[in-house]
PDB file of N, CA and C in Angstrom:
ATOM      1  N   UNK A   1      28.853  -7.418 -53.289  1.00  0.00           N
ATOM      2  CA  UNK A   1      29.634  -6.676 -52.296  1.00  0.00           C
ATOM      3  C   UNK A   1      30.644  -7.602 -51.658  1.00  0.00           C
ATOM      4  N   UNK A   2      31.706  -6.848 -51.493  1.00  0.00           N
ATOM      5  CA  UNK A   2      32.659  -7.752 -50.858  1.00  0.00           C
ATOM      6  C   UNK A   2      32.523  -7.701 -49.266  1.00  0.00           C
ATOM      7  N   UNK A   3      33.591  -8.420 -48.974  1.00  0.00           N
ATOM      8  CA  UNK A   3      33.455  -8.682 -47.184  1.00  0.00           C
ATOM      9  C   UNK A   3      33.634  -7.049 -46.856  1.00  0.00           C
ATOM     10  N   UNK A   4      34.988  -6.822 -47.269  1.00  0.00           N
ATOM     11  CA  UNK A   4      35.435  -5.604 -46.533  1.00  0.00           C
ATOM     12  C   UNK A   4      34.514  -4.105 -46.616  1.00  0.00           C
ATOM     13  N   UNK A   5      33.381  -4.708 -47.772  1.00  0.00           N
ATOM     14  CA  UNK A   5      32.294  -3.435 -47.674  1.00  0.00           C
ATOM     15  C   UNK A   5      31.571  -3.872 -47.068  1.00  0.00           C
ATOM     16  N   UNK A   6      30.820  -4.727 -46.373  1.00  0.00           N
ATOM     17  CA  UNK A   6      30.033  -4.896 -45.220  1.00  0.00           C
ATOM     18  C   UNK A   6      30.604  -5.048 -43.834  1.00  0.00           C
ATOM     19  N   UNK A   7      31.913  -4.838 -43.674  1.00  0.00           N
ATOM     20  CA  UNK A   7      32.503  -4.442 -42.653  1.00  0.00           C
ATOM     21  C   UNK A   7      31.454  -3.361 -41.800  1.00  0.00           C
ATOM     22  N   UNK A   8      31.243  -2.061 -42.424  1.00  0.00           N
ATOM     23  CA  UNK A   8      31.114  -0.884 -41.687  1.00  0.00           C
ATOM     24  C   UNK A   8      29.280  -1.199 -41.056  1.00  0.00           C
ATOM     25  N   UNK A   9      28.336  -1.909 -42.163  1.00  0.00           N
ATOM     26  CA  UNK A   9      27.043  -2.524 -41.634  1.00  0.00           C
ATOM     27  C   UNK A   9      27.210  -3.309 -40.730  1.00  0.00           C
ATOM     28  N   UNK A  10      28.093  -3.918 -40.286  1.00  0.00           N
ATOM     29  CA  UNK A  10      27.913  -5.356 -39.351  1.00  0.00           C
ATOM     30  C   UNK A  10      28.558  -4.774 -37.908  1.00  0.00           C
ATOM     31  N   UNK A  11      29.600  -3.596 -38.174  1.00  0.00           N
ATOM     32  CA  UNK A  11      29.977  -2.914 -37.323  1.00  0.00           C
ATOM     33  C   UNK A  11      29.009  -2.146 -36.606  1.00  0.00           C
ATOM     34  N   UNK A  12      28.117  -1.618 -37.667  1.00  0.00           N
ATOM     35  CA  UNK A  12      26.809  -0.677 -37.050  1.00  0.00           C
ATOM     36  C   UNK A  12      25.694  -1.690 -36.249  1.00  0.00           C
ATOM     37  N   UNK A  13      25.570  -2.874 -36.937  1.00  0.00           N
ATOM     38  CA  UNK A  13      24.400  -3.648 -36.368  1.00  0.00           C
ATOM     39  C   UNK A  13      25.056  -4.316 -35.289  1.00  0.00           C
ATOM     40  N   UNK A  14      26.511  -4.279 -34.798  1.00  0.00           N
ATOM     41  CA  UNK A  14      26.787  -4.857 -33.471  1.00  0.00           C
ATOM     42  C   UNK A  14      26.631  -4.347 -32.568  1.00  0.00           C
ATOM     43  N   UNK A  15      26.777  -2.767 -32.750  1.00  0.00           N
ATOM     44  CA  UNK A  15      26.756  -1.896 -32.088  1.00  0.00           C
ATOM     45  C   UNK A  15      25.198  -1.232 -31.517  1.00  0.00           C
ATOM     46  N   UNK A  16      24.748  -1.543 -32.690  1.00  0.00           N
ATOM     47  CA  UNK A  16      23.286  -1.457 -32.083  1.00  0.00           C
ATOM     48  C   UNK A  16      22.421  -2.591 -31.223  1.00  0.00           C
ATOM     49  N   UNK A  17      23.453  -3.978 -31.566  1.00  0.00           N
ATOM     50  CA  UNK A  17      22.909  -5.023 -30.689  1.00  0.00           C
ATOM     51  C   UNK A  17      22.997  -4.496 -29.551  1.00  0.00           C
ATOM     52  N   UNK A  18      24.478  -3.915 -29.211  1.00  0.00           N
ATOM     53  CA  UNK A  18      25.035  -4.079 -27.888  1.00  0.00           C
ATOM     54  C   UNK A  18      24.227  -3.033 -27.387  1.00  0.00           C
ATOM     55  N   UNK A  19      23.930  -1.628 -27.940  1.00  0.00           N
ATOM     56  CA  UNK A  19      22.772  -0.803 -27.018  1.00  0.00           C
ATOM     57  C   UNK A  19      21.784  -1.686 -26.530  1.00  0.00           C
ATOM     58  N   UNK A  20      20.954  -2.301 -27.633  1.00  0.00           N
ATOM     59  CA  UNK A  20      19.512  -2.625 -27.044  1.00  0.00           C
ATOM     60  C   UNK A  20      19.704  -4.213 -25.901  1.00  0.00           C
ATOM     61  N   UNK A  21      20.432  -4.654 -26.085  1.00  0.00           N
ATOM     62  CA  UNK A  21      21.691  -5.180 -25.345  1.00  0.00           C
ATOM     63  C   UNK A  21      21.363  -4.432 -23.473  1.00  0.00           C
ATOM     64  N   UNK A  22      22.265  -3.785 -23.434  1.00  0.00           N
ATOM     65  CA  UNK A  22      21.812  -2.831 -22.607  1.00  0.00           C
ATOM     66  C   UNK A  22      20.410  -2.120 -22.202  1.00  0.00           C
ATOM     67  N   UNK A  23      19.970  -1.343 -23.155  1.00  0.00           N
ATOM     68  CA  UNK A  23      19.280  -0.803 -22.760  1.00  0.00           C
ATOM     69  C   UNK A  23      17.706  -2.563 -22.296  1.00  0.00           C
ATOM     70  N   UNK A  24      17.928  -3.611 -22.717  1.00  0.00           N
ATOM     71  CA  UNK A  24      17.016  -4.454 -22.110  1.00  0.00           C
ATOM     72  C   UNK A  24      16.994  -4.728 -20.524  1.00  0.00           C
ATOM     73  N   UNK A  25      18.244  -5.070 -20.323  1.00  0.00           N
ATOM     74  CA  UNK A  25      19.186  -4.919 -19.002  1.00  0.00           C
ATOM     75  C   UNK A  25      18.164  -3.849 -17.620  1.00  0.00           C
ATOM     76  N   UNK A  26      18.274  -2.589 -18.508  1.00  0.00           N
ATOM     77  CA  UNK A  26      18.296  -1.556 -17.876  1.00  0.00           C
ATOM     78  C   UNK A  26      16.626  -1.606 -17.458  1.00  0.00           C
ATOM     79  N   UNK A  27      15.825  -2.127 -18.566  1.00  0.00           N
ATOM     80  CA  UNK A  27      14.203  -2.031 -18.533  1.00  0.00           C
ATOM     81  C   UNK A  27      14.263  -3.251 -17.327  1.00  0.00           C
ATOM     82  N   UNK A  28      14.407  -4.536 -17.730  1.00  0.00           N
ATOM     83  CA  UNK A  28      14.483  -5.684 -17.029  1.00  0.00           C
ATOM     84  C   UNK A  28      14.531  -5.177 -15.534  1.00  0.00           C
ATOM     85  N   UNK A  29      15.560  -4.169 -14.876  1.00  0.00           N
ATOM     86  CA  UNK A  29      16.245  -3.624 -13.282  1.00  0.00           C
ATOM     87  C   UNK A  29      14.771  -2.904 -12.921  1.00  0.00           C
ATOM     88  N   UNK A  30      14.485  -1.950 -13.918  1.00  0.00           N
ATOM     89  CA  UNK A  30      13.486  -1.138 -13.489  1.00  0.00           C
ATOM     90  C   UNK A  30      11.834  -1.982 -13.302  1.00  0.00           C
ATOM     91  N   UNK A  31      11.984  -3.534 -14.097  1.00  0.00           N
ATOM     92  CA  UNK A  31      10.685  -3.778 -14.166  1.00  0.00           C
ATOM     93  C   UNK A  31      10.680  -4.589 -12.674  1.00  0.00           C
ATOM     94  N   UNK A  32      11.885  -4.888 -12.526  1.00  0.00           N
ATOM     95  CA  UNK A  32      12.238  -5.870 -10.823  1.00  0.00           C
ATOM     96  C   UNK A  32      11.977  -4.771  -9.713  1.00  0.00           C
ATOM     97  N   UNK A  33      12.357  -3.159  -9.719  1.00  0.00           N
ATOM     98  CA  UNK A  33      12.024  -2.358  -8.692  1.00  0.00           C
ATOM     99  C   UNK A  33      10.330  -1.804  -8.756  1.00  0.00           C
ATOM    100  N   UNK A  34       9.320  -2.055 -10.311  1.00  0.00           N
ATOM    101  CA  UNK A  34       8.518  -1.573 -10.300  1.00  0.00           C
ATOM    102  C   UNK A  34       7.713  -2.835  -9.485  1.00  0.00           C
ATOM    103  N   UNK A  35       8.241  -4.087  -9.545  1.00  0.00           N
ATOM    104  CA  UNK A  35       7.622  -5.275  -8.799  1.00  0.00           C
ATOM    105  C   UNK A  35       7.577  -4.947  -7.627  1.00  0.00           C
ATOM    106  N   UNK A  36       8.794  -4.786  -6.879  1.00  0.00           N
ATOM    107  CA  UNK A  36       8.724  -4.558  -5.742  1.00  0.00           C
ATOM    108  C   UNK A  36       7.758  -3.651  -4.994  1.00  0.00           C
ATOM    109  N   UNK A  37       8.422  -2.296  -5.603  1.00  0.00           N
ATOM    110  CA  UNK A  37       7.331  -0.977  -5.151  1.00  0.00           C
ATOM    111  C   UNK A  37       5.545  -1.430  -5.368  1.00  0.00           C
ATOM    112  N   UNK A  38       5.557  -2.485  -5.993  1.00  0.00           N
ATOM    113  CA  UNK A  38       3.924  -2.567  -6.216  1.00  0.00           C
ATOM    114  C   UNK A  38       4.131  -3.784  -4.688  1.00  0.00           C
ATOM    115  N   UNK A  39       4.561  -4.704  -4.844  1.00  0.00           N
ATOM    116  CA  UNK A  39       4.580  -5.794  -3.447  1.00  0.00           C
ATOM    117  C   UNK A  39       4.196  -4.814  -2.350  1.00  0.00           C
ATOM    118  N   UNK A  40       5.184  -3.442  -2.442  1.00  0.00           N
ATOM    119  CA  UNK A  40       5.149  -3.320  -0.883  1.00  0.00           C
ATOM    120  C   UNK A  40       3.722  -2.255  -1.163  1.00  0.00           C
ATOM    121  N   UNK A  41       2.989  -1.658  -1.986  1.00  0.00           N
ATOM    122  CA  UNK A  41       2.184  -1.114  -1.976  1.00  0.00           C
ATOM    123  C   UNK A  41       0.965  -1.928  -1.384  1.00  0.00           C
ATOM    124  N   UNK A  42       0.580  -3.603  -2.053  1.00  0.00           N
ATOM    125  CA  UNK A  42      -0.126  -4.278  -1.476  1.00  0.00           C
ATOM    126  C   UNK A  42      -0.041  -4.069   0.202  1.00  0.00           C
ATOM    127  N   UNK A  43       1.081  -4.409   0.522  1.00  0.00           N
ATOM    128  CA  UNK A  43       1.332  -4.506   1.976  1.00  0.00           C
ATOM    129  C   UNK A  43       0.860  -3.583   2.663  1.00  0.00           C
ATOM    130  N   UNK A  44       1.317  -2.461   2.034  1.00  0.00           N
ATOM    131  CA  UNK A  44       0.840  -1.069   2.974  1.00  0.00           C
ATOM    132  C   UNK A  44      -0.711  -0.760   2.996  1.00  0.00           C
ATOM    133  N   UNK A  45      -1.331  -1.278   1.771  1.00  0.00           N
ATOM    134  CA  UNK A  45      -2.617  -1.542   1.574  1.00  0.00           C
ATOM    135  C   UNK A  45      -3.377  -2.640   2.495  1.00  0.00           C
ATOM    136  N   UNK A  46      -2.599  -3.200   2.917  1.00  0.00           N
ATOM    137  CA  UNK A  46      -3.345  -4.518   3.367  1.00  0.00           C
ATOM    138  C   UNK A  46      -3.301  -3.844   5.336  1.00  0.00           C
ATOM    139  N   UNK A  47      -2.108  -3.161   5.714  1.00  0.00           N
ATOM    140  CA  UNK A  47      -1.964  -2.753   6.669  1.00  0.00           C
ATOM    141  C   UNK A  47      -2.993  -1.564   7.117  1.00  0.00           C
ATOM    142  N   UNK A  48      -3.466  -0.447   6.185  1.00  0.00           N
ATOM    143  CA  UNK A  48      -4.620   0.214   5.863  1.00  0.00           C
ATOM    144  C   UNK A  48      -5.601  -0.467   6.425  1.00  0.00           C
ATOM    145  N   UNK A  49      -5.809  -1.293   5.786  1.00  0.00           N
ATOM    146  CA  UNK A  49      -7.116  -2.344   6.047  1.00  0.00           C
ATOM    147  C   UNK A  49      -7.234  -2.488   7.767  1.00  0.00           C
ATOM    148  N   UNK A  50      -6.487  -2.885   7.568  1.00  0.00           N
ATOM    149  CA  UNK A  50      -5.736  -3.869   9.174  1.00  0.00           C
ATOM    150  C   UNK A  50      -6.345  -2.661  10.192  1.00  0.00           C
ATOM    151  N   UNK A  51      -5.656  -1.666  10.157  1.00  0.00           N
ATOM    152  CA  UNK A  51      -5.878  -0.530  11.138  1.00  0.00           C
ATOM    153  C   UNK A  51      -7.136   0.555  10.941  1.00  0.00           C
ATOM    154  N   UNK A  52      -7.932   0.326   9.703  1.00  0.00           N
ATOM    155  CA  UNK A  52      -9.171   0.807   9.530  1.00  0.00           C
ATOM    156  C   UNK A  52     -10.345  -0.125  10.261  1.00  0.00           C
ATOM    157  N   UNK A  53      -9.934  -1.519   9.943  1.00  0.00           N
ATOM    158  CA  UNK A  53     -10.806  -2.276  10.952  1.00  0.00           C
ATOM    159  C   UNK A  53     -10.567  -2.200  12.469  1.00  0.00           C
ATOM    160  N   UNK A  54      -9.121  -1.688  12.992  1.00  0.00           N
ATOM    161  CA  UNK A  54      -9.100  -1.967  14.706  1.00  0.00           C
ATOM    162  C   UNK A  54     -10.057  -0.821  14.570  1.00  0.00           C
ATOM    163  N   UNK A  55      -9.188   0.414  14.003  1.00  0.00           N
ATOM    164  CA  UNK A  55     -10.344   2.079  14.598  1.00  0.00           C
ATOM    165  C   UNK A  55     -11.625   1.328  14.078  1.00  0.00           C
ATOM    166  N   UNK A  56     -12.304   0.866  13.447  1.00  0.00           N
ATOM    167  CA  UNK A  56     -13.770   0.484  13.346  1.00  0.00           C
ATOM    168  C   UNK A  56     -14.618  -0.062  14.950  1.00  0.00           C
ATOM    169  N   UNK A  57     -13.581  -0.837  15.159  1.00  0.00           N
ATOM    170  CA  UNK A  57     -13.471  -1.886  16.505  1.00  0.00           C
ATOM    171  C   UNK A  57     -13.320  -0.851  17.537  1.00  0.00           C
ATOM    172  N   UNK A  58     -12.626   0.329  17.873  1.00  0.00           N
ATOM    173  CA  UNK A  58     -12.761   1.032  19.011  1.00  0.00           C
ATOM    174  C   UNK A  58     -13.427   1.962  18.980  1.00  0.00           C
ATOM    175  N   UNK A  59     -13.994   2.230  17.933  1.00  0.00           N
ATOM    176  CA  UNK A  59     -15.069   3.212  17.960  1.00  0.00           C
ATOM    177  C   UNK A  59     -16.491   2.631  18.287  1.00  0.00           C
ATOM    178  N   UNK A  60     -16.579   1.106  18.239  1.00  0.00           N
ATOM    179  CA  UNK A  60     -17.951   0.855  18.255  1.00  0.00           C
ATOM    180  C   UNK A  60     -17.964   0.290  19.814  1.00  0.00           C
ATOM    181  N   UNK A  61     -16.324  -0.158  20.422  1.00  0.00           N
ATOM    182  CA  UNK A  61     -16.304  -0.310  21.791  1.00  0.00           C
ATOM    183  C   UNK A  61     -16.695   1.005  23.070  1.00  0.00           C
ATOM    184  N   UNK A  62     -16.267   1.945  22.255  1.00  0.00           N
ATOM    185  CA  UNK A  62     -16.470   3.495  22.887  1.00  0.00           C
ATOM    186  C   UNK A  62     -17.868   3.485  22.925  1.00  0.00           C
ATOM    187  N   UNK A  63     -18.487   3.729  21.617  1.00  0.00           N
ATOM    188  CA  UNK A  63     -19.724   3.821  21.582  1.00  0.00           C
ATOM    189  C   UNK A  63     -20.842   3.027  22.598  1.00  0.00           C
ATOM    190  N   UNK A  64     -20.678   1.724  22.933  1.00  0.00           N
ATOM    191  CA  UNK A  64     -21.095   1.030  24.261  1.00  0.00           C
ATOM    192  C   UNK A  64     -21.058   1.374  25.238  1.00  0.00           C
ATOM    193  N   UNK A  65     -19.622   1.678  25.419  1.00  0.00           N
ATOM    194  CA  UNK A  65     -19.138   2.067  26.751  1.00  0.00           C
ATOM    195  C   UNK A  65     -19.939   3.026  26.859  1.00  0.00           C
ATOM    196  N   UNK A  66     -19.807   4.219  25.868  1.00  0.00           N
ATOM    197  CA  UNK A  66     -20.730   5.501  26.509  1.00  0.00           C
ATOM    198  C   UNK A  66     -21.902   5.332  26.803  1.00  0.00           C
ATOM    199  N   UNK A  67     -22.829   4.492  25.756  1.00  0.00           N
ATOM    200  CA  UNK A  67     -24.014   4.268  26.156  1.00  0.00           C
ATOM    201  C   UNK A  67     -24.146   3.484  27.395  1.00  0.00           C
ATOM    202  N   UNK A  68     -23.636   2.407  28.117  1.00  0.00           N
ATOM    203  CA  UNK A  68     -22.899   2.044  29.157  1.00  0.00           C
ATOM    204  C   UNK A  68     -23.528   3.211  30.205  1.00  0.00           C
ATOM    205  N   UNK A  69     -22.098   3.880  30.041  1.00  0.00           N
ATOM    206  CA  UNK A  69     -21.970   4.918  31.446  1.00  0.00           C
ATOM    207  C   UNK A  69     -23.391   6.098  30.916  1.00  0.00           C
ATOM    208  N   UNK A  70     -23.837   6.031  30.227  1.00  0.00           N
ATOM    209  CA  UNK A  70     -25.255   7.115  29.878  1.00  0.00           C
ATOM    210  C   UNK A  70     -26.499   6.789  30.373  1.00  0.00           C
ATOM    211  N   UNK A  71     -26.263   5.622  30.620  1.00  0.00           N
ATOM    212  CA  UNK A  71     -27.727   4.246  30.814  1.00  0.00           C
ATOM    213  C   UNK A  71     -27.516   4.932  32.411  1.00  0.00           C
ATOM    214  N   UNK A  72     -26.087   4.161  32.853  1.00  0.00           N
ATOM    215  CA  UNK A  72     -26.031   3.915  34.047  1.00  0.00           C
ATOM    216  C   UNK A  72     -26.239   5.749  34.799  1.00  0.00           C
ATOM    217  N   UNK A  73     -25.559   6.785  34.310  1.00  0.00           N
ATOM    218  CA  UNK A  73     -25.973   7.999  34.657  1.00  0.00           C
ATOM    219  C   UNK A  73     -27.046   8.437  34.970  1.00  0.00           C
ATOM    220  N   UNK A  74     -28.381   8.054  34.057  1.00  0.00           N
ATOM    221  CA  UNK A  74     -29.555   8.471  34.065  1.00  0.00           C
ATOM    222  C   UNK A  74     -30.003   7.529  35.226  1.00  0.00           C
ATOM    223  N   UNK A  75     -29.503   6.211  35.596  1.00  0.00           N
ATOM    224  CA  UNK A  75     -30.333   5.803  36.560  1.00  0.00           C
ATOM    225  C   UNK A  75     -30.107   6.241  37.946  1.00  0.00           C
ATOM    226  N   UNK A  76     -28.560   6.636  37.675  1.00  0.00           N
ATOM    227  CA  UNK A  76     -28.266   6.955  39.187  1.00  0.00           C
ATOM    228  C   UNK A  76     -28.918   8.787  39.333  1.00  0.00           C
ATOM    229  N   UNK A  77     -28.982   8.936  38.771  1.00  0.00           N
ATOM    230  CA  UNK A  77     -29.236  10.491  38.575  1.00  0.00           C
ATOM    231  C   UNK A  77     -31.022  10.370  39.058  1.00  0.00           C
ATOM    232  N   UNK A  78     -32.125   9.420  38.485  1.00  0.00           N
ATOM    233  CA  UNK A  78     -33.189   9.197  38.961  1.00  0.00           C
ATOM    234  C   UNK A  78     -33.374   8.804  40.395  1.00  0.00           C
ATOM    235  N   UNK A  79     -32.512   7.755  40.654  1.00  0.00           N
ATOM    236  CA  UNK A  79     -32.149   7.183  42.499  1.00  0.00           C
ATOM    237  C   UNK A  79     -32.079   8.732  43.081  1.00  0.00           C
ATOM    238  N   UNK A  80     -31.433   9.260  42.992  1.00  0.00           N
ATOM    239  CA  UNK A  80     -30.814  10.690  43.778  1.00  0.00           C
ATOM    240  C   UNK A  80     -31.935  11.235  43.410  1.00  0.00           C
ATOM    241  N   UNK A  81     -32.528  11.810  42.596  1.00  0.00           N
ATOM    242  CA  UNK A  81     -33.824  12.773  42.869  1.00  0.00           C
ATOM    243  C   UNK A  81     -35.239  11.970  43.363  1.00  0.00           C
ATOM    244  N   UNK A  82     -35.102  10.853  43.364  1.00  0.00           N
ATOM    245  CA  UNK A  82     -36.297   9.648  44.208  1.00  0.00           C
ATOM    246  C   UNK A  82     -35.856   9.686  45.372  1.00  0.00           C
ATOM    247  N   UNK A  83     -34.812   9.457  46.466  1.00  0.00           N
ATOM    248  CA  UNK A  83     -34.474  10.065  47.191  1.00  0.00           C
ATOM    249  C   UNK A  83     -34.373  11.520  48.083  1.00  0.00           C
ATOM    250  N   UNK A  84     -34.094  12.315  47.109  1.00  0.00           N
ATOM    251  CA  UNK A  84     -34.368  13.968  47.738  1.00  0.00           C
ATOM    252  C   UNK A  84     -35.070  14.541  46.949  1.00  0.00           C
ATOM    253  N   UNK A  85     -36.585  14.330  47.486  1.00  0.00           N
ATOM    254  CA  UNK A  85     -37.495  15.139  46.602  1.00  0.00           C
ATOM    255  C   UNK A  85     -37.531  16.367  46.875  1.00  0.00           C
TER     256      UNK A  85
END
């Protein structure tokens, strides 16, 4: 084969370089935003955490407290009827 008949193959295989060319480009952008979106997923995950442990923490402060003021209710509530029998 001469040059000028592999003209039209070398034309096709440049052309197909230059897609996948591109289209690598294009995977490469999307694999840098799928990084990201996963980074900030950790984060938001880690912030989850963060604020599942405070509510853990004020629910078990409540829980005192009430028992707290429940303790202290029943005693004052006994004083007052030891008092006015």
């Amino acid at each position: 084969m001469r040059n000028n008949e592999l003209m039209p193959y070398f034309a096709e295989l440049l052309e197909q370089r230059n897609t996948l060319i591109h289209q690598n480009r294009i995977l490469n952008r999307l694999n840098r935003t799928i990084e990201i979106n996963r980074q900030a997923l950790y984060q938001l995950d880690a912030n989850i955490d963060q604020l599942l442990a405070k509510d853990w923490q004020m629910t078990m402060r409540y829980h005192r407290l009430y028992d707290h003021l429940k303790s202290n209710w029943v005693e004052l509530n006994d004083e007052l009827e030891a008092s006015h029998p």
